[in-house]
C-alpha atoms as a PDB file:
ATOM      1  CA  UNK A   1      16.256  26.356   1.538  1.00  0.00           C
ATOM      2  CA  UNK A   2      18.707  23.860   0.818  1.00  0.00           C
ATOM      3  CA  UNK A   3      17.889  20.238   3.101  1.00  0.00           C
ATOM      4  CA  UNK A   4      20.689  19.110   4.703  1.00  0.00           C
ATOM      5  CA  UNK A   5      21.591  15.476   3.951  1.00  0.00           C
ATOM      6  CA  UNK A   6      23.451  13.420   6.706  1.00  0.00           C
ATOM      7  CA  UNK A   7      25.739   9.998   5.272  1.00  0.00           C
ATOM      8  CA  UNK A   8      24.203   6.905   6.531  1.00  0.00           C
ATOM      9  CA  UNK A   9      24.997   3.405   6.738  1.00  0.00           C
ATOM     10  CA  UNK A  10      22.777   0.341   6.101  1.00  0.00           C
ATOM     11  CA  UNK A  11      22.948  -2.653   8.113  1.00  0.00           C
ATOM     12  CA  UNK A  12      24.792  -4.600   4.969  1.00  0.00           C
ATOM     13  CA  UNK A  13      27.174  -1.670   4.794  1.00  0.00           C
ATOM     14  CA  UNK A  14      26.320   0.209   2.455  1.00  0.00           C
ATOM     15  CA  UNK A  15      26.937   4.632   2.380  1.00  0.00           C
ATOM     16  CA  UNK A  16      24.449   6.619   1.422  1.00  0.00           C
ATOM     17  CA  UNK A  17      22.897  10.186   2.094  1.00  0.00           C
ATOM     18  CA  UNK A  18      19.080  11.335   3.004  1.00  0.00           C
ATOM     19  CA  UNK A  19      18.051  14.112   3.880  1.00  0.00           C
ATOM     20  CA  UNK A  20      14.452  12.743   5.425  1.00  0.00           C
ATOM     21  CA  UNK A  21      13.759  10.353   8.286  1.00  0.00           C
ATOM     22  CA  UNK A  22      13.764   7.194   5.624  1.00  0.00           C
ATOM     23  CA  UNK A  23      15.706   4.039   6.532  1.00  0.00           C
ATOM     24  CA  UNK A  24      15.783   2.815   2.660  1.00  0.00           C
ATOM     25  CA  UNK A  25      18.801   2.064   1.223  1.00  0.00           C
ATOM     26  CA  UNK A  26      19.326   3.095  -2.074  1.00  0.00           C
ATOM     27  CA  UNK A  27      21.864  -0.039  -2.942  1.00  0.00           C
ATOM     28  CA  UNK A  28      19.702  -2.672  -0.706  1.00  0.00           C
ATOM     29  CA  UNK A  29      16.296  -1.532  -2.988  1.00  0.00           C
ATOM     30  CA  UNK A  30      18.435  -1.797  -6.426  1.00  0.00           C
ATOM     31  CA  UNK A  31      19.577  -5.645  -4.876  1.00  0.00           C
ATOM     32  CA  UNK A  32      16.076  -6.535  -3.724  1.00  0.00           C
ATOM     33  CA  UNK A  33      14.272  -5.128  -7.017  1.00  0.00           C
ATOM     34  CA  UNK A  34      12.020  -7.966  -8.413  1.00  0.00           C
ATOM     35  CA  UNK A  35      12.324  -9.075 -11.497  1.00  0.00           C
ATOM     36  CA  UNK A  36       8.831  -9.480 -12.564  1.00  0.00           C
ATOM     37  CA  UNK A  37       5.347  -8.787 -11.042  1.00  0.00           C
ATOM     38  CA  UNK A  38       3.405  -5.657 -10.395  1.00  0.00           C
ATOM     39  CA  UNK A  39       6.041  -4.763  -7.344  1.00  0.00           C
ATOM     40  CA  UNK A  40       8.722  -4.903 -10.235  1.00  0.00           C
ATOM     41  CA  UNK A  41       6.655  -1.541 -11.814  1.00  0.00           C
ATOM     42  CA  UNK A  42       6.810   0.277  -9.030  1.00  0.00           C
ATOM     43  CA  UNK A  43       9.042   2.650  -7.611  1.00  0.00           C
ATOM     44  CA  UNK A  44      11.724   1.429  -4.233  1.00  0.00           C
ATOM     45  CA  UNK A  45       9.338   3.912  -1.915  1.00  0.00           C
ATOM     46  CA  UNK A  46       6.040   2.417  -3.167  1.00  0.00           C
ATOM     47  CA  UNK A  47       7.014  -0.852  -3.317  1.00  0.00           C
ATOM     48  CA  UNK A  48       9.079  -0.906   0.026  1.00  0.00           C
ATOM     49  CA  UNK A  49       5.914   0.556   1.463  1.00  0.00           C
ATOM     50  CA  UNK A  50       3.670  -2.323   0.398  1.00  0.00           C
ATOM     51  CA  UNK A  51       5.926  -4.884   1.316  1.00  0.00           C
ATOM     52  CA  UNK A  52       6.375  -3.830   5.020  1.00  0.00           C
ATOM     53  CA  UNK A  53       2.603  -2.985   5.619  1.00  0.00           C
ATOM     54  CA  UNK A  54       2.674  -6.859   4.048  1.00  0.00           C
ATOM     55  CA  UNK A  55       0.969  -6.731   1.118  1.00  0.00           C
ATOM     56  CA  UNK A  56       3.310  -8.553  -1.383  1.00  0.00           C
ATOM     57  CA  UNK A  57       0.354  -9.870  -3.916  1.00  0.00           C
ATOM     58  CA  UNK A  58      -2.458  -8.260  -6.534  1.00  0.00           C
ATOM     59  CA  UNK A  59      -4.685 -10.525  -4.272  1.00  0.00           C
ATOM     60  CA  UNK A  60      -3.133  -8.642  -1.008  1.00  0.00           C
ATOM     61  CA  UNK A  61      -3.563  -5.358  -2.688  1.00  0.00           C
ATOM     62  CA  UNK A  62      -7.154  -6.113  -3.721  1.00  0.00           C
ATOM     63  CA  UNK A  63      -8.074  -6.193   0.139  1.00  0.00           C
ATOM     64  CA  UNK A  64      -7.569  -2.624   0.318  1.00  0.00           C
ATOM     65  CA  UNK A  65      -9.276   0.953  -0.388  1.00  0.00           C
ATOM     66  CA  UNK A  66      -6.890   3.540  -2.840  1.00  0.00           C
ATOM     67  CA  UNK A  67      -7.636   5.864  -0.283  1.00  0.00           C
ATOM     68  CA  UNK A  68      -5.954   3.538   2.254  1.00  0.00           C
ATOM     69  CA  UNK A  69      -2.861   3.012  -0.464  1.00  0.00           C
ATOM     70  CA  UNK A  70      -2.649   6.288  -0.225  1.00  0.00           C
ATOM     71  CA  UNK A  71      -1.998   6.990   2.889  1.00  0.00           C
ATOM     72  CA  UNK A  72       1.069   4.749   3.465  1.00  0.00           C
ATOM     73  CA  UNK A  73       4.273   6.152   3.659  1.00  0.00           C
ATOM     74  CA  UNK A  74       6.386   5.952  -0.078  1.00  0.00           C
ATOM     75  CA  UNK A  75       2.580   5.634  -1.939  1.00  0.00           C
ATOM     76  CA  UNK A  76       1.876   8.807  -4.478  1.00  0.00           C
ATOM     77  CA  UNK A  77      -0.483   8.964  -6.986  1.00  0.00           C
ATOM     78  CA  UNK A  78       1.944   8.171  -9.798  1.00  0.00           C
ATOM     79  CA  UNK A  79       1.564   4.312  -8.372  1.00  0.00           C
ATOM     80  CA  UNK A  80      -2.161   4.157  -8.337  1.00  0.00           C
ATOM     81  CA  UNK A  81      -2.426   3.933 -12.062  1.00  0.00           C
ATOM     82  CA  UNK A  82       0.017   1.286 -12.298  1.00  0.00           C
ATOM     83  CA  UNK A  83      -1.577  -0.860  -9.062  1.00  0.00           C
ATOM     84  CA  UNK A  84      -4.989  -0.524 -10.939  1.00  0.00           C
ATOM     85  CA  UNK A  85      -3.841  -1.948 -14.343  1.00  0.00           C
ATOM     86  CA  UNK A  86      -2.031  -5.083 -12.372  1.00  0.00           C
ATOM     87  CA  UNK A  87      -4.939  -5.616 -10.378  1.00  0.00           C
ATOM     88  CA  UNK A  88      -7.055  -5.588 -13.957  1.00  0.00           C
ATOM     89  CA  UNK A  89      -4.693  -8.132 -15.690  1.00  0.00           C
ATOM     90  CA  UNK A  90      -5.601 -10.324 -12.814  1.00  0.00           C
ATOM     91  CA  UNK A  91      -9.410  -9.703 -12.996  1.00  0.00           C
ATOM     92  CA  UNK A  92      -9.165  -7.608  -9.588  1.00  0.00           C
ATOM     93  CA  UNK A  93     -10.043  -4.106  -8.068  1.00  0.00           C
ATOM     94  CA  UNK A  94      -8.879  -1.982  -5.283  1.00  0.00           C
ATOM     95  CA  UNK A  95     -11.775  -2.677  -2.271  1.00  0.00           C
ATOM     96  CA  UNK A  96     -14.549  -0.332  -2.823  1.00  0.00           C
END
């Protein structure tokens, strides 16, 4: 079955189709793509999910469980791997 997508509009403008409930703007996440940092590493779902359940720093991310990662919206397990090795480089672990 083919999902229907539906053209959307961001709140700078911007068109863009989805075919899920997701508010993310393609153009807005390419914009507001760090530059450096572990949130630079990951993808626009997993990053945009960290960054509205607030956690914007390794030291952040170190206050949580990968089972609780996990179950945020935009998180797979394609990001764990990449959270773990930040959190390493900084001499931190997910919460046990």
């Amino acid at each position: 079955m083919i999902e229907e997508k539906s053209v959307r509009v961001c709140e700078k403008g911007h068109k863009y189709y989805k075919s899920t409930d997701c508010p993310s703007c393609p153009t807005c996440n390419k914009e507001n793509k760090p530059k450096s940092g572990f949130l630079s590493k990951l993808s626009s779902p997993a990053r945009n999910a960290l960054v509205h359940n607030g956690i914007d720093t390794l030291h952040e991310l170190s206050n949580y469980t990968e089972k609780e990662i996990l179950k945020l919206h935009g998180i797979g397990p394609a990001s764990l791997p990449i959270m773990r090795s930040s959190l390493q480089e900084e001499g931190l672990s997910f919460k046990e």
